[in-house]
PDB file of N, CA and C in Angstrom:
ATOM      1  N   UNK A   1       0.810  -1.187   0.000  1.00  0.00           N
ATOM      2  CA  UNK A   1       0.000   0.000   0.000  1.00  0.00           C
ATOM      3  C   UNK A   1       0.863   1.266   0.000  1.00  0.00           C
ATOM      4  N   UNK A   2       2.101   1.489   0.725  1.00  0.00           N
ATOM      5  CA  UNK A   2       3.312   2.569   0.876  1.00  0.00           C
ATOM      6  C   UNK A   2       2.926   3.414  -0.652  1.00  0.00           C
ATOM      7  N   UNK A   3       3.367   2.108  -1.639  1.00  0.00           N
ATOM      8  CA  UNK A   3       3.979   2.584  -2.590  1.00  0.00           C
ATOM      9  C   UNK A   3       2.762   3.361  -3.466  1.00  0.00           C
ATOM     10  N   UNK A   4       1.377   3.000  -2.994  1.00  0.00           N
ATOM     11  CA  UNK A   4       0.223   4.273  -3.869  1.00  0.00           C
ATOM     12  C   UNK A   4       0.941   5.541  -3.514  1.00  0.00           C
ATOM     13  N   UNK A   5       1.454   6.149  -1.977  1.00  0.00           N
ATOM     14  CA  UNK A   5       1.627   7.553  -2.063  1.00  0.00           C
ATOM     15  C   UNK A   5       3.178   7.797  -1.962  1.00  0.00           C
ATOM     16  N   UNK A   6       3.804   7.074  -2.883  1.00  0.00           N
ATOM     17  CA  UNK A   6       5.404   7.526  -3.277  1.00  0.00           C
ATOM     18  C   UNK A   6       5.453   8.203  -4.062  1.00  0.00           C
ATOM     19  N   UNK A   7       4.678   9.074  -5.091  1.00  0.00           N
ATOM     20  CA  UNK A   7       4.287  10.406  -6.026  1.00  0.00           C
ATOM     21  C   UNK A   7       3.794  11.121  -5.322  1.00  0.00           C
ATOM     22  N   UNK A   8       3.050  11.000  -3.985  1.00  0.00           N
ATOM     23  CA  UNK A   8       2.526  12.616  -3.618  1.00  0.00           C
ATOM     24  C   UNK A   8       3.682  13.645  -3.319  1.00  0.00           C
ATOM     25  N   UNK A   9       3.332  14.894  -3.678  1.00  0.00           N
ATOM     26  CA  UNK A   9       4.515  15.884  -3.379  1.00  0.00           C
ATOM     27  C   UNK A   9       4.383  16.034  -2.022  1.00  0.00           C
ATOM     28  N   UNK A  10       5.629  16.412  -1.312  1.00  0.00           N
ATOM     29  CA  UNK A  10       6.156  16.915  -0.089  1.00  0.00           C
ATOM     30  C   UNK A  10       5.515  18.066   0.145  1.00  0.00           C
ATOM     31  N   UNK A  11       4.676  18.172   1.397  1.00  0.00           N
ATOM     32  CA  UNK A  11       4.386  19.830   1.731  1.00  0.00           C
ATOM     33  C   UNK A  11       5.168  20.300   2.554  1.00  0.00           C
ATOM     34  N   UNK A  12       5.105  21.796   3.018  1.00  0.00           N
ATOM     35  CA  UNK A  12       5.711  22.407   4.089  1.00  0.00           C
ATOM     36  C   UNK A  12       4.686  22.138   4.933  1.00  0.00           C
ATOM     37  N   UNK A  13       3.416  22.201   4.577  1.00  0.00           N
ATOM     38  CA  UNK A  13       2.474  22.348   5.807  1.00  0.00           C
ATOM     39  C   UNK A  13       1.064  21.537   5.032  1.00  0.00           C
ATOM     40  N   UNK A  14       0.922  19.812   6.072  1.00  0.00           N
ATOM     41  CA  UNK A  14       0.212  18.969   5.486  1.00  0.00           C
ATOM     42  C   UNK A  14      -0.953  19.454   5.511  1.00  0.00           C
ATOM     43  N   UNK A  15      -1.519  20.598   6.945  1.00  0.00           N
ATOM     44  CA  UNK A  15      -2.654  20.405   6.859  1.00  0.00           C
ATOM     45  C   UNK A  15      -3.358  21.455   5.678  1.00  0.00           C
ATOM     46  N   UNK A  16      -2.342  21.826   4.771  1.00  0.00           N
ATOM     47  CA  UNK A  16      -2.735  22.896   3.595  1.00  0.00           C
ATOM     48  C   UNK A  16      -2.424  22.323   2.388  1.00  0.00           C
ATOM     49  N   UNK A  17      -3.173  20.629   2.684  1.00  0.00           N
ATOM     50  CA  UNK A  17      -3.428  19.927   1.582  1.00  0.00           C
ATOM     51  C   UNK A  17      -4.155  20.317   0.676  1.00  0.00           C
ATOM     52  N   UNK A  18      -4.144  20.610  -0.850  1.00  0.00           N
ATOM     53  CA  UNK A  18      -4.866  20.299  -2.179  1.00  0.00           C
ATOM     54  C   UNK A  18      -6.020  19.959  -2.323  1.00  0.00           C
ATOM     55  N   UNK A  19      -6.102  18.371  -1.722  1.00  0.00           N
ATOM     56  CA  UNK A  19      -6.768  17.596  -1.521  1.00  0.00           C
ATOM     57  C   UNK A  19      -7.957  17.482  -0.349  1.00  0.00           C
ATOM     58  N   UNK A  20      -7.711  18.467   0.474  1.00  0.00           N
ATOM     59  CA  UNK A  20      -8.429  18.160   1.447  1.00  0.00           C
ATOM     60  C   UNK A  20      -9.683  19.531   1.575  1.00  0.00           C
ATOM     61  N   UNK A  21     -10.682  18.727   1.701  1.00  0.00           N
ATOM     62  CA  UNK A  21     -12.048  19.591   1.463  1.00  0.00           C
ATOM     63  C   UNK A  21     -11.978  20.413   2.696  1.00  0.00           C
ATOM     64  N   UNK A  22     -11.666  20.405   3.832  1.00  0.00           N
ATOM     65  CA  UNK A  22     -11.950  20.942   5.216  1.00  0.00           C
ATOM     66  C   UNK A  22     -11.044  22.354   5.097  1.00  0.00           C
ATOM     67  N   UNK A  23     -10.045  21.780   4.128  1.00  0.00           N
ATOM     68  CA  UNK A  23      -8.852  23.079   4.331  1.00  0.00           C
ATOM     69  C   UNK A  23      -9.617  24.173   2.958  1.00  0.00           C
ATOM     70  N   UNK A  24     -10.095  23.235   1.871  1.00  0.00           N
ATOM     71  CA  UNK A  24     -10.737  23.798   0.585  1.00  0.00           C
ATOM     72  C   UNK A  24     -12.039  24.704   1.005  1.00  0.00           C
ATOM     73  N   UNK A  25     -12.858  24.797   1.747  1.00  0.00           N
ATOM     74  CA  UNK A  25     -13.828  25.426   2.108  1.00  0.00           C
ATOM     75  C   UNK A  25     -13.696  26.593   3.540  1.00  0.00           C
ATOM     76  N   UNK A  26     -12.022  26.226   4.156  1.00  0.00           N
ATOM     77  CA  UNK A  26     -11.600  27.293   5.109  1.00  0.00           C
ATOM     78  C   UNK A  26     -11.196  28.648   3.973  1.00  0.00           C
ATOM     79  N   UNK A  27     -10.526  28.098   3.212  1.00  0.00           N
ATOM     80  CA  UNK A  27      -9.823  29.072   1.840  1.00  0.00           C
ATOM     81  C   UNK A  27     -10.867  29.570   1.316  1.00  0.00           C
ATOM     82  N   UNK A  28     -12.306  28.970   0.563  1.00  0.00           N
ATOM     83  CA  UNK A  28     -13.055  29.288   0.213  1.00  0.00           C
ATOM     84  C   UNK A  28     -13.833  30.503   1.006  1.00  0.00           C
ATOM     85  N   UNK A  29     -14.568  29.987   2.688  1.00  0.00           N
ATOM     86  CA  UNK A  29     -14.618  30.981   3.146  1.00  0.00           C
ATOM     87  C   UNK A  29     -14.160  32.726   3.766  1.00  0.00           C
ATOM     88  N   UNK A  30     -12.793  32.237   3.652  1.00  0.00           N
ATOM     89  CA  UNK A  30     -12.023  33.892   3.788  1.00  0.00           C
ATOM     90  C   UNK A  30     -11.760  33.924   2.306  1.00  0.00           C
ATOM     91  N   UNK A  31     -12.400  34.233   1.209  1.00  0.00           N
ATOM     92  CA  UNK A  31     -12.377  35.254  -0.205  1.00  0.00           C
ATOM     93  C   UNK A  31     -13.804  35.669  -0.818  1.00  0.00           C
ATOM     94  N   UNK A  32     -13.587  36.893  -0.308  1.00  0.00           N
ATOM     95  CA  UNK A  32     -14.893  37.670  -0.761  1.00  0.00           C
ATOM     96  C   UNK A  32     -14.669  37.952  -1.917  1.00  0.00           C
ATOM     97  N   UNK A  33     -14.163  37.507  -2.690  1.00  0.00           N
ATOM     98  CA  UNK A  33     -14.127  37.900  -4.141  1.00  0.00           C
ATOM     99  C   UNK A  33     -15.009  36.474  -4.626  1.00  0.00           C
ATOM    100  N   UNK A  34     -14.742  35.042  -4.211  1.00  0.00           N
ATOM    101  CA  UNK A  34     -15.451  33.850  -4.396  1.00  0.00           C
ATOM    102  C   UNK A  34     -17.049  34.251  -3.917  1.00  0.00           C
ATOM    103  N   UNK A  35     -17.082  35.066  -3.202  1.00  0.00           N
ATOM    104  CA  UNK A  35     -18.810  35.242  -2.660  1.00  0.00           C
ATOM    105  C   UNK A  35     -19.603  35.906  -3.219  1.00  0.00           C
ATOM    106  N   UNK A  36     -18.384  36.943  -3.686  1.00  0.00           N
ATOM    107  CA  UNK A  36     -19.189  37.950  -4.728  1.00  0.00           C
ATOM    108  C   UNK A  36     -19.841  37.393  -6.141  1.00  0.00           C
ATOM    109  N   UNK A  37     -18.597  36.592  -6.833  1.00  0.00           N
ATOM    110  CA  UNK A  37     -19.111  35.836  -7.509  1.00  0.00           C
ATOM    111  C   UNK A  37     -20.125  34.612  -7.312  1.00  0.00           C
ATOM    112  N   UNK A  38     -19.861  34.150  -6.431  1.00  0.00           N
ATOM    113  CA  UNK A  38     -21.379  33.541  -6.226  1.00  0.00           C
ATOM    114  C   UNK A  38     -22.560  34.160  -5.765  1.00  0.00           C
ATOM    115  N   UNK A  39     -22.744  35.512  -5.674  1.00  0.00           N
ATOM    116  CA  UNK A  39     -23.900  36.050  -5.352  1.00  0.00           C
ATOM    117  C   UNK A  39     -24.637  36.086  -6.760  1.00  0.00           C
ATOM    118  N   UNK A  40     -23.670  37.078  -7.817  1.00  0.00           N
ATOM    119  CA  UNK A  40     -23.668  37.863  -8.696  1.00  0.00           C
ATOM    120  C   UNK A  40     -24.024  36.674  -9.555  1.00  0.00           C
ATOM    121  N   UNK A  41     -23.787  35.283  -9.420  1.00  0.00           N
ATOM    122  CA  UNK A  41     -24.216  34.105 -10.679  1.00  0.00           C
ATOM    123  C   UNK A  41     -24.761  32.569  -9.675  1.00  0.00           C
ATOM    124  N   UNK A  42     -25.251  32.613  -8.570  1.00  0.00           N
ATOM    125  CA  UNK A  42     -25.879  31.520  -7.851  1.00  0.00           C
ATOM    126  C   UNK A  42     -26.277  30.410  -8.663  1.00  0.00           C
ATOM    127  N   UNK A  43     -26.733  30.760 -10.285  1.00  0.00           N
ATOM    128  CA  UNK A  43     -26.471  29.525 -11.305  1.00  0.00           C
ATOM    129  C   UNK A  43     -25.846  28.602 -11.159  1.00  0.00           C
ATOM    130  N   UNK A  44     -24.348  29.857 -11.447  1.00  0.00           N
ATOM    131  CA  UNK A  44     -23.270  28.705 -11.430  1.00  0.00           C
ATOM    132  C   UNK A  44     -22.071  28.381 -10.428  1.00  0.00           C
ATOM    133  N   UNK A  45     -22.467  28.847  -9.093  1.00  0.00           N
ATOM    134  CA  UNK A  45     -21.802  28.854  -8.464  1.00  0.00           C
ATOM    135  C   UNK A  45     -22.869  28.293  -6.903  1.00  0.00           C
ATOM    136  N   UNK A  46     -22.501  26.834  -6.671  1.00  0.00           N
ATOM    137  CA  UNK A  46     -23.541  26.264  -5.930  1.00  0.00           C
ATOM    138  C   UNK A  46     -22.690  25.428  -5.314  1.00  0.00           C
ATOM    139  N   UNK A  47     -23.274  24.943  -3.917  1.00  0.00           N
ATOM    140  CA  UNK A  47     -22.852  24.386  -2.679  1.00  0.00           C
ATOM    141  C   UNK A  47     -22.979  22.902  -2.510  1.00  0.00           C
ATOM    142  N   UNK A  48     -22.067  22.628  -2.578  1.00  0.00           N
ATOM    143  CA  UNK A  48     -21.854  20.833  -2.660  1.00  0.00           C
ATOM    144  C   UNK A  48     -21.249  20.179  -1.211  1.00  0.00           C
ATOM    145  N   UNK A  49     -21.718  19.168  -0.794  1.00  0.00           N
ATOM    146  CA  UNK A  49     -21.591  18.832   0.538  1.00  0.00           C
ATOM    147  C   UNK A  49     -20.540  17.301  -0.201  1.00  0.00           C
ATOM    148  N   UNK A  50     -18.580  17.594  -0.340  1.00  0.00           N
ATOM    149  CA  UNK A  50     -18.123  16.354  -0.702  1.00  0.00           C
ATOM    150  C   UNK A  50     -17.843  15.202   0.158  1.00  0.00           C
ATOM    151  N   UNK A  51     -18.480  15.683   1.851  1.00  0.00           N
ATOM    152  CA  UNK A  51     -17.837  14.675   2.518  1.00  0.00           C
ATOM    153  C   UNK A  51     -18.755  14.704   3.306  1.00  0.00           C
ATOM    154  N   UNK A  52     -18.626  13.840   4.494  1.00  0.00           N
ATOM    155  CA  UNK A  52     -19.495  13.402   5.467  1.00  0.00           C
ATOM    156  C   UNK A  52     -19.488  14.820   6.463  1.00  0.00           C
ATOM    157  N   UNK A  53     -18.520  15.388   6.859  1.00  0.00           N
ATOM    158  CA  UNK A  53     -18.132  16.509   7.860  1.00  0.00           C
ATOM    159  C   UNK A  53     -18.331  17.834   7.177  1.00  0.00           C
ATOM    160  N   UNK A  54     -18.181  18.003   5.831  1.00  0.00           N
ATOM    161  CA  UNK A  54     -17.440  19.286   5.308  1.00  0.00           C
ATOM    162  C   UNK A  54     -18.542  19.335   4.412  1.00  0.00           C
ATOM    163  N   UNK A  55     -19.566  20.105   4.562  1.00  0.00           N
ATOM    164  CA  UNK A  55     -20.444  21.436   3.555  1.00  0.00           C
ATOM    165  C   UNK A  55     -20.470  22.699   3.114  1.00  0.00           C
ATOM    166  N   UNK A  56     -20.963  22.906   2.556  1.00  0.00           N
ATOM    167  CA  UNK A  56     -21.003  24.028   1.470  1.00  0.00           C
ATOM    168  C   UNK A  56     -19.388  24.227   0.729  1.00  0.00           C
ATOM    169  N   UNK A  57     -19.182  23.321   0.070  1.00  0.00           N
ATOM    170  CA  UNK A  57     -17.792  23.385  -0.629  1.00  0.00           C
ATOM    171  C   UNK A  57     -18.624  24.431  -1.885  1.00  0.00           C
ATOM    172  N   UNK A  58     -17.518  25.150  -2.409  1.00  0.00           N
ATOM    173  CA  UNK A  58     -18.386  26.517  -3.124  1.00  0.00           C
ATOM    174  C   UNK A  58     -17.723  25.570  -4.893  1.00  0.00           C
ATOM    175  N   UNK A  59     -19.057  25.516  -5.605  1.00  0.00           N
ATOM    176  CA  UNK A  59     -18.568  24.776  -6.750  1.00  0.00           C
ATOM    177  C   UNK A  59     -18.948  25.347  -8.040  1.00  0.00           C
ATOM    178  N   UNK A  60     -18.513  24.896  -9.302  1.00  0.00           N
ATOM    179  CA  UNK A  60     -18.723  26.397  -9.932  1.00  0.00           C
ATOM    180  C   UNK A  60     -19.010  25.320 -11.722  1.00  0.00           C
ATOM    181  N   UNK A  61     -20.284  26.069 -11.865  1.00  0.00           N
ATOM    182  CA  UNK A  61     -20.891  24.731 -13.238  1.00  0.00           C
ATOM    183  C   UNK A  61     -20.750  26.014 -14.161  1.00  0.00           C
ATOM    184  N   UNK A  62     -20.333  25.403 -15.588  1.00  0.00           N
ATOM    185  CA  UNK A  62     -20.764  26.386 -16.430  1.00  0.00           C
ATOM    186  C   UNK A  62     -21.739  26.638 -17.382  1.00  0.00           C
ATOM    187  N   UNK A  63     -21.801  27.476 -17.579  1.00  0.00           N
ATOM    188  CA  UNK A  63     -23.214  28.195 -18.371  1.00  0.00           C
ATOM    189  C   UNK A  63     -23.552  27.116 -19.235  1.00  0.00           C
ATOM    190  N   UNK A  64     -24.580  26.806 -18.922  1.00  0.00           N
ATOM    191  CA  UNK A  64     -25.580  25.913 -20.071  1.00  0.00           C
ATOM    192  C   UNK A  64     -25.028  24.168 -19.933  1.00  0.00           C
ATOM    193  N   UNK A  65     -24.424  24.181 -18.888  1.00  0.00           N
ATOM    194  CA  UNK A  65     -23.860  22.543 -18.623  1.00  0.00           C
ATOM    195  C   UNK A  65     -24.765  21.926 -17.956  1.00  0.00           C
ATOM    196  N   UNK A  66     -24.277  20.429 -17.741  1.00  0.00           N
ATOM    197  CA  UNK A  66     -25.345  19.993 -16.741  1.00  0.00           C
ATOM    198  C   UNK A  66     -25.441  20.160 -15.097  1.00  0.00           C
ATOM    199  N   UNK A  67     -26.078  20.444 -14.279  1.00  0.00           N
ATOM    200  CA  UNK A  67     -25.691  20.931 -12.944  1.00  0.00           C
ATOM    201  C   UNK A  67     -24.671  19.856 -12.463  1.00  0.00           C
ATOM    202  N   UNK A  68     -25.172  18.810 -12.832  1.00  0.00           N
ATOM    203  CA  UNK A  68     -23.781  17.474 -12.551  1.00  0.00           C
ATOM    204  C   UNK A  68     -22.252  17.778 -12.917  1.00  0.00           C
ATOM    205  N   UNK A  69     -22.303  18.607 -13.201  1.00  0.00           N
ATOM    206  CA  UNK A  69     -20.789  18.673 -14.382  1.00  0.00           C
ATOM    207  C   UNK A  69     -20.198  19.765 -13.569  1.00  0.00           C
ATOM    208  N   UNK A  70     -19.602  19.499 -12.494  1.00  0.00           N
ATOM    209  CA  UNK A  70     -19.374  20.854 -11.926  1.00  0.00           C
ATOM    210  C   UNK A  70     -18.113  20.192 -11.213  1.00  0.00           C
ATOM    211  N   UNK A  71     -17.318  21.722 -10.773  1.00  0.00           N
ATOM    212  CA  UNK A  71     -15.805  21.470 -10.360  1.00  0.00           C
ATOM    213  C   UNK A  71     -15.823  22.575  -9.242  1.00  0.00           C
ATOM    214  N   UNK A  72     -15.227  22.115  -8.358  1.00  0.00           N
ATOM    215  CA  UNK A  72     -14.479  22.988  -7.567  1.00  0.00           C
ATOM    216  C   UNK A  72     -14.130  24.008  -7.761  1.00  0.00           C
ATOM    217  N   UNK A  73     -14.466  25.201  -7.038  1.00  0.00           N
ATOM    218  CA  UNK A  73     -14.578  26.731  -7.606  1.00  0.00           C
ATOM    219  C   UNK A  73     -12.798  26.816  -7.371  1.00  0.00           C
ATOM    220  N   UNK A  74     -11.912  27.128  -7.827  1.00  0.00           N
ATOM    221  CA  UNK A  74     -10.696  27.293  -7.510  1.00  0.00           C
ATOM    222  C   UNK A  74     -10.391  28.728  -6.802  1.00  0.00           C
ATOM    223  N   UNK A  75      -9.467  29.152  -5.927  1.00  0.00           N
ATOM    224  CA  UNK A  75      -9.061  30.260  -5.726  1.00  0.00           C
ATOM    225  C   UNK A  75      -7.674  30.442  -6.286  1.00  0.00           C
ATOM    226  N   UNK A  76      -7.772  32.001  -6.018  1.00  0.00           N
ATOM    227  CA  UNK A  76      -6.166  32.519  -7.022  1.00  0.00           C
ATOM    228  C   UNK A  76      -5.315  32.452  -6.500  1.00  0.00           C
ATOM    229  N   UNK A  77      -5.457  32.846  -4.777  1.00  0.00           N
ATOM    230  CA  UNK A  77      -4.313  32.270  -4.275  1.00  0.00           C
ATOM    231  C   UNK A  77      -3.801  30.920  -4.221  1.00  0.00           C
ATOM    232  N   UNK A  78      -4.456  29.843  -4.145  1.00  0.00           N
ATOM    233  CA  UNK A  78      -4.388  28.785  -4.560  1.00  0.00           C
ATOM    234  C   UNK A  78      -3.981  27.755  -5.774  1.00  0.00           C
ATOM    235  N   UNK A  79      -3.896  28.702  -7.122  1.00  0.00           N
ATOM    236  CA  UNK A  79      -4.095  28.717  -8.438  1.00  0.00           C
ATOM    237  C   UNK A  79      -2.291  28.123  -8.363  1.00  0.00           C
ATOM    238  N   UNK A  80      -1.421  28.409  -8.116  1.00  0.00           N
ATOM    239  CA  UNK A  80       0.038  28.227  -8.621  1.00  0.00           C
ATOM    240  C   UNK A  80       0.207  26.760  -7.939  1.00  0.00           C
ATOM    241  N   UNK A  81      -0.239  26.716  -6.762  1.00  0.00           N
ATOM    242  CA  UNK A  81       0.169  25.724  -6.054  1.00  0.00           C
ATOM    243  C   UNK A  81      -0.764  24.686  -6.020  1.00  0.00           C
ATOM    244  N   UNK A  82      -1.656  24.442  -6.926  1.00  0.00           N
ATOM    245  CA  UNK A  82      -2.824  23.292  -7.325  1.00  0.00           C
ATOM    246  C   UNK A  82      -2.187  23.520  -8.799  1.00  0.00           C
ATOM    247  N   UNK A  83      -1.746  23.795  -9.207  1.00  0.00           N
ATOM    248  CA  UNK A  83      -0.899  23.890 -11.040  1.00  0.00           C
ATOM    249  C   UNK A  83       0.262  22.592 -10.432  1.00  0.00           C
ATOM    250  N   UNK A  84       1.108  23.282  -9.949  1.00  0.00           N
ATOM    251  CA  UNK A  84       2.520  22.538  -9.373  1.00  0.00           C
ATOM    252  C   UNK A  84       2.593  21.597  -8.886  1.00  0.00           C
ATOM    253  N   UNK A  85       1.333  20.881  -8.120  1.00  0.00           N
ATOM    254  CA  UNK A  85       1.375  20.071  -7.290  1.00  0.00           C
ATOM    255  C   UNK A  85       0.428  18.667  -8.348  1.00  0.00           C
ATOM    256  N   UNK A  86      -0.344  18.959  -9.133  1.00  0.00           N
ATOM    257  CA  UNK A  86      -0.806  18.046 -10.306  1.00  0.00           C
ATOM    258  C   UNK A  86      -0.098  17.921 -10.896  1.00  0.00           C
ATOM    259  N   UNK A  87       0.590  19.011 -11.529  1.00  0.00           N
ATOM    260  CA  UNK A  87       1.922  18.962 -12.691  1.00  0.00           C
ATOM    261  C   UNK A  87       3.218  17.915 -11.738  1.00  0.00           C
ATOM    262  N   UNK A  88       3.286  17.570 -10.616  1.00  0.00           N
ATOM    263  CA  UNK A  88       4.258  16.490  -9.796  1.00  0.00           C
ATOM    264  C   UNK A  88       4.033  15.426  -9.823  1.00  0.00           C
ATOM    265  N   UNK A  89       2.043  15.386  -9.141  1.00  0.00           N
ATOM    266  CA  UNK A  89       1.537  14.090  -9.377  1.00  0.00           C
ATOM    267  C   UNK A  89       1.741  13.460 -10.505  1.00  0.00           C
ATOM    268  N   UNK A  90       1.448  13.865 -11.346  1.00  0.00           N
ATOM    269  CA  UNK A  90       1.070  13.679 -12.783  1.00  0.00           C
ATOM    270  C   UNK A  90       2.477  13.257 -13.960  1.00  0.00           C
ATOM    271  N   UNK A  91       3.552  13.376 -12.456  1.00  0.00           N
ATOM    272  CA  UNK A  91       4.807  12.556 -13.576  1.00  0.00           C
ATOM    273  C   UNK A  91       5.224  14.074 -14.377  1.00  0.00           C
ATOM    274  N   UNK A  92       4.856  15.366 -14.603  1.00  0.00           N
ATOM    275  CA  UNK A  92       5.568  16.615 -15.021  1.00  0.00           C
ATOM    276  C   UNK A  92       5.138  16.287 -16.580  1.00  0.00           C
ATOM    277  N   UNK A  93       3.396  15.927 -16.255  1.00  0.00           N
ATOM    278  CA  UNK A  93       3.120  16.110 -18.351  1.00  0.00           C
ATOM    279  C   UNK A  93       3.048  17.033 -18.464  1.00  0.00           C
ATOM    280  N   UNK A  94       2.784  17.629 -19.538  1.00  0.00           N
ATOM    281  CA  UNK A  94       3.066  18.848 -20.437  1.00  0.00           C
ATOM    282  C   UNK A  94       2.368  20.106 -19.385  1.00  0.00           C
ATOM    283  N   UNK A  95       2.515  21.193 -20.239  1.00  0.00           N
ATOM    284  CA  UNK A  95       1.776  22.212 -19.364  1.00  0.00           C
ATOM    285  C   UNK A  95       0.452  22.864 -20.403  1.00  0.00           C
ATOM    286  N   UNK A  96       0.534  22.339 -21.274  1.00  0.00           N
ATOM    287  CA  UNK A  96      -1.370  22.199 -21.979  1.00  0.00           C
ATOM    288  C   UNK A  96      -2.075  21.175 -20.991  1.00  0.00           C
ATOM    289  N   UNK A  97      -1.377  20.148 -20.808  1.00  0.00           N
ATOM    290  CA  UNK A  97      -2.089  18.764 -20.452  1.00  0.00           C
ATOM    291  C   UNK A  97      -2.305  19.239 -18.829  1.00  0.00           C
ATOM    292  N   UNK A  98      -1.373  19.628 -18.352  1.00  0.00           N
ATOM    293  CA  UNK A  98      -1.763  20.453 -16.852  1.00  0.00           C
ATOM    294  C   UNK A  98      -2.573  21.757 -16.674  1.00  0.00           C
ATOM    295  N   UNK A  99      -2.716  22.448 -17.801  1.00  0.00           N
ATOM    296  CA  UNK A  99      -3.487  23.502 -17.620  1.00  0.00           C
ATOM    297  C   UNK A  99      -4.753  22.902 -17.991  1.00  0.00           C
ATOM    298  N   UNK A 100      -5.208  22.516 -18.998  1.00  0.00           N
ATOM    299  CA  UNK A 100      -6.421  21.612 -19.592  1.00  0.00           C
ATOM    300  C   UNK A 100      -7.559  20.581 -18.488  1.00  0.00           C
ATOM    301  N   UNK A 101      -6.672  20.269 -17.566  1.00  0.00           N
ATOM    302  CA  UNK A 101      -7.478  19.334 -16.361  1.00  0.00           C
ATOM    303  C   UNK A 101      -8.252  19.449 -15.938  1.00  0.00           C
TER     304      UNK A 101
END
């Protein structure tokens, strides 16, 4: 089993995992720029419960998709270091193939 997480990247600080919804919806809640936009388009910007503990993850569908088809609203501060850290997982494929995801 070790060897599934011998590709995860090294953090400085685990509990400001990528991956982890509890830390994804602390980030989410301190950016009023994410709220604004979800006021301003509640369409497409709607509240998904991904775990047993952790609700209102802020999620973001686009125009004319299916409400199913929806992703994780990303933040900007967040934006370099969810690039870098897929682009590791991911063996360092291209950077179309990492931006494209």
């Amino acid at each position: 089993m070790f060897e599934c997480y011998l590709n995860i990247p090294e953090q400085d600080s685990p509990e400001e995992n990528l991956l982890n919804y509890e830390y994804i919806r602390e980030q989410q809640q301190a950016d009023a720029r994410l709220f604004a936009r979800k006021e301003n388009n509640p369409a497409q910007n709607v509240n998904k419960c991904l775990d047993d503990d952790i609700e209102d993850i802020i999620c973001y569908v686009r125009p004319n998709d299916n409400a199913h088809q929806w992703r994780i609203a990303q933040l900007e501060q967040l934006l370099e270091a969810t690039i870098t850290w897929f682009h590791q997982i991911k063996e360092h494929p291209s950077t179309i193939t990492t931006y494209s995801q």
